[in-house]
C-alpha atoms as a PDB file:
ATOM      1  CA  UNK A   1       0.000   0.000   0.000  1.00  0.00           C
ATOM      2  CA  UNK A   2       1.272   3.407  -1.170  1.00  0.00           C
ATOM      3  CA  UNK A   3       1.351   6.509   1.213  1.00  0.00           C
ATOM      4  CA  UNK A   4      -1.223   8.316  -0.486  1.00  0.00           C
ATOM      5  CA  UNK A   5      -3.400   4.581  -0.572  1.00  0.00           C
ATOM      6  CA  UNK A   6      -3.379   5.039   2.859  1.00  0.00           C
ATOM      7  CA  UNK A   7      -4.193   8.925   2.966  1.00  0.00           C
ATOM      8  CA  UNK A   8      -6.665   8.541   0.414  1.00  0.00           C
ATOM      9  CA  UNK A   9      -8.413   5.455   2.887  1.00  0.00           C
ATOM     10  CA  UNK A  10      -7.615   7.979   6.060  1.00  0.00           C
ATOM     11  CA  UNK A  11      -9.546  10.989   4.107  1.00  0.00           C
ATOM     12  CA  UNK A  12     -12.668   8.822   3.700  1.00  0.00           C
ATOM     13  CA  UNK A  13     -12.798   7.140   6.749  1.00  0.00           C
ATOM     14  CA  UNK A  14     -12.592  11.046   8.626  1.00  0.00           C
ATOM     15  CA  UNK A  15     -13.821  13.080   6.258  1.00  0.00           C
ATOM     16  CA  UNK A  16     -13.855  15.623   9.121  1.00  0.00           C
ATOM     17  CA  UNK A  17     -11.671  15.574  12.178  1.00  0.00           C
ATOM     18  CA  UNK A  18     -12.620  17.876  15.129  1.00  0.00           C
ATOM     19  CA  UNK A  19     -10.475  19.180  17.974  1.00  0.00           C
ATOM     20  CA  UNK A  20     -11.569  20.139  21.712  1.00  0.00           C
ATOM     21  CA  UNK A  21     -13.031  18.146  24.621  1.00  0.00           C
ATOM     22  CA  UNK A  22     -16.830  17.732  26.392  1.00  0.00           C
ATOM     23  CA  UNK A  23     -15.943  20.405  28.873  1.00  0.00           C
ATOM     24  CA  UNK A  24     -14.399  23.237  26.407  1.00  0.00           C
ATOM     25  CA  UNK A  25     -16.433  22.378  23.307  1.00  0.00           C
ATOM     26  CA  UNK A  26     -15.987  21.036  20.207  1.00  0.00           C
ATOM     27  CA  UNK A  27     -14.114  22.681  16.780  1.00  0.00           C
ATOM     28  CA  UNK A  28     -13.848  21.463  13.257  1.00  0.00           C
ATOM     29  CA  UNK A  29      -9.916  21.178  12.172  1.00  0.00           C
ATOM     30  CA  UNK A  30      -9.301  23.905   9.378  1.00  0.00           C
ATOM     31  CA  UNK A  31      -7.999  22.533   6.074  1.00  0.00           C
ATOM     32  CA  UNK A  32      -4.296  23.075   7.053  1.00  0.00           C
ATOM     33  CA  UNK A  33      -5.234  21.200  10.199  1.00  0.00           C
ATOM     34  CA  UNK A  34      -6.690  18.775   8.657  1.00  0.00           C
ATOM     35  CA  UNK A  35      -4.720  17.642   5.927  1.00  0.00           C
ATOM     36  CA  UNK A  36      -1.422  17.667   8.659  1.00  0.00           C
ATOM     37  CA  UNK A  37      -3.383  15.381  10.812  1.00  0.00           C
ATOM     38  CA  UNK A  38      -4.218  13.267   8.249  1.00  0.00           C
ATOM     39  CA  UNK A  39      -0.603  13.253   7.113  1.00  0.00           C
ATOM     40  CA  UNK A  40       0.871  12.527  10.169  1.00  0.00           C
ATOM     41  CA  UNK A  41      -1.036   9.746  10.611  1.00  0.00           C
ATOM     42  CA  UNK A  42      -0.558   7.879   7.536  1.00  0.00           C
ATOM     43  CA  UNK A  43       3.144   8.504   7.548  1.00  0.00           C
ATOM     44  CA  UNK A  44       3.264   6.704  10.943  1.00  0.00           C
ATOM     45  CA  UNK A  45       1.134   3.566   9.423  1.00  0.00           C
ATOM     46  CA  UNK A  46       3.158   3.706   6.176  1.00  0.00           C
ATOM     47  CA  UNK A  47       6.333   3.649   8.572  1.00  0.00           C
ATOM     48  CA  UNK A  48       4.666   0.566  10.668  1.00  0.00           C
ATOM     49  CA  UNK A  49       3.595  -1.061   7.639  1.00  0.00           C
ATOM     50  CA  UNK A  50       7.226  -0.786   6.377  1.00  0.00           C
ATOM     51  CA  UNK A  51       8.797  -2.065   8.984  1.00  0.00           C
ATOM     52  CA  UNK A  52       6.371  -4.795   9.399  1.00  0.00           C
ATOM     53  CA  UNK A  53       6.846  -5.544   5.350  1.00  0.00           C
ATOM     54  CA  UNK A  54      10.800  -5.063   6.278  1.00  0.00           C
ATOM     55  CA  UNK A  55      10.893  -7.857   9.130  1.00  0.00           C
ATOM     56  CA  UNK A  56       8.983 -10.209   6.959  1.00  0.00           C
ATOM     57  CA  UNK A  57      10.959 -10.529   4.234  1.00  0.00           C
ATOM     58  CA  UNK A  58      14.048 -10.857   6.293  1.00  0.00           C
ATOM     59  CA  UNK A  59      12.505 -13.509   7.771  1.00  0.00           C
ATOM     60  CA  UNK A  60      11.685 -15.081   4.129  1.00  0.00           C
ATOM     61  CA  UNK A  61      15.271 -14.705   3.494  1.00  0.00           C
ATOM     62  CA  UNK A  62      16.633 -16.555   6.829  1.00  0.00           C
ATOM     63  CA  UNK A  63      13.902 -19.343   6.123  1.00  0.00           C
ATOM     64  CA  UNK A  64      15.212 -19.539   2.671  1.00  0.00           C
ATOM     65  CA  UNK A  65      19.163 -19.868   3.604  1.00  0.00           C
ATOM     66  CA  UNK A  66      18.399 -22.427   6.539  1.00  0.00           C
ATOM     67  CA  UNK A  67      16.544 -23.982   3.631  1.00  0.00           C
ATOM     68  CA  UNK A  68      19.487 -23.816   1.580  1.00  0.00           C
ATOM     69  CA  UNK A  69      22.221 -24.917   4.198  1.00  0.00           C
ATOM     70  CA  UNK A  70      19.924 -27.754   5.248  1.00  0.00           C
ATOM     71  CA  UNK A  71      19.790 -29.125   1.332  1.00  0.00           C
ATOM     72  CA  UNK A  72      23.101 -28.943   1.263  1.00  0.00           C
ATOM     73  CA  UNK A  73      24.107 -31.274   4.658  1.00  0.00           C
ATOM     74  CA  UNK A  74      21.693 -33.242   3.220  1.00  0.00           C
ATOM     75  CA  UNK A  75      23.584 -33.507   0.238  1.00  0.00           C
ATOM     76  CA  UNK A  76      26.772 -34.805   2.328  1.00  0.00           C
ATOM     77  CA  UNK A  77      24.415 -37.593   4.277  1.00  0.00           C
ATOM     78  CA  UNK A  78      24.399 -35.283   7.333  1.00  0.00           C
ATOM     79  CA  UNK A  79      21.901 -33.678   9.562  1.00  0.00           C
ATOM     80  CA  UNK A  80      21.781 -30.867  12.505  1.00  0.00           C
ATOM     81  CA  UNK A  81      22.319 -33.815  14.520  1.00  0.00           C
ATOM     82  CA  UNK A  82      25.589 -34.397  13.107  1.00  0.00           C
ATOM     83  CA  UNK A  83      26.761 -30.606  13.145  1.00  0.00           C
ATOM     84  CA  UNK A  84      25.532 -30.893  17.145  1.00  0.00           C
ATOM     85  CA  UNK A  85      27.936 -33.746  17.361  1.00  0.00           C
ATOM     86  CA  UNK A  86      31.263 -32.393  15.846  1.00  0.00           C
ATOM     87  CA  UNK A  87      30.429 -29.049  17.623  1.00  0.00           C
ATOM     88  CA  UNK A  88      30.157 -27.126  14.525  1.00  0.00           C
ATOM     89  CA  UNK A  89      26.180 -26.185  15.344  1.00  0.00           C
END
């Protein structure tokens, strides 16, 4: 998902933001206000969506290369097992 996916989503889910409490009152956001609030927001789920994106493919990747090494000590006739034993795992 793009940045501006996720504005785009952000600006029709709140089409209007307000600021203020029950006891002071309530005030619509201006436009300026509005479109930085909106921003700020979907630059912090574009940044957690990132990292979450980030963390699974480096997770892919260390899947894939125990993958890999495993194929490969199975290639030899030799397991974890046997790593574990000459006290090279």
């Amino acid at each position: 998902m793009t940045l501006n996916e996720i504005i785009a989503e952000m600006k029709a889910a709140n089409p209007t933001l307000r600021k203020g409490s029950e006891e002071i009152g309530y005030e619509q956001l201006t436009a300026e206000e509005y479109d930085a609030t909106i921003a700020e927001w979907a630059n912090n789920r574009f940044t957690k969506l990132k990292k979450v994106e980030t963390e699974a493919q480096a997770l892919a990747e260390a899947e894939q290369k125990k993958s890999a090494a495993a194929a490969k000590l199975e290639a030899l006739g030799l397991d974890i097992d046997d790593l574990k034993a000459l006290g090279l795992a």
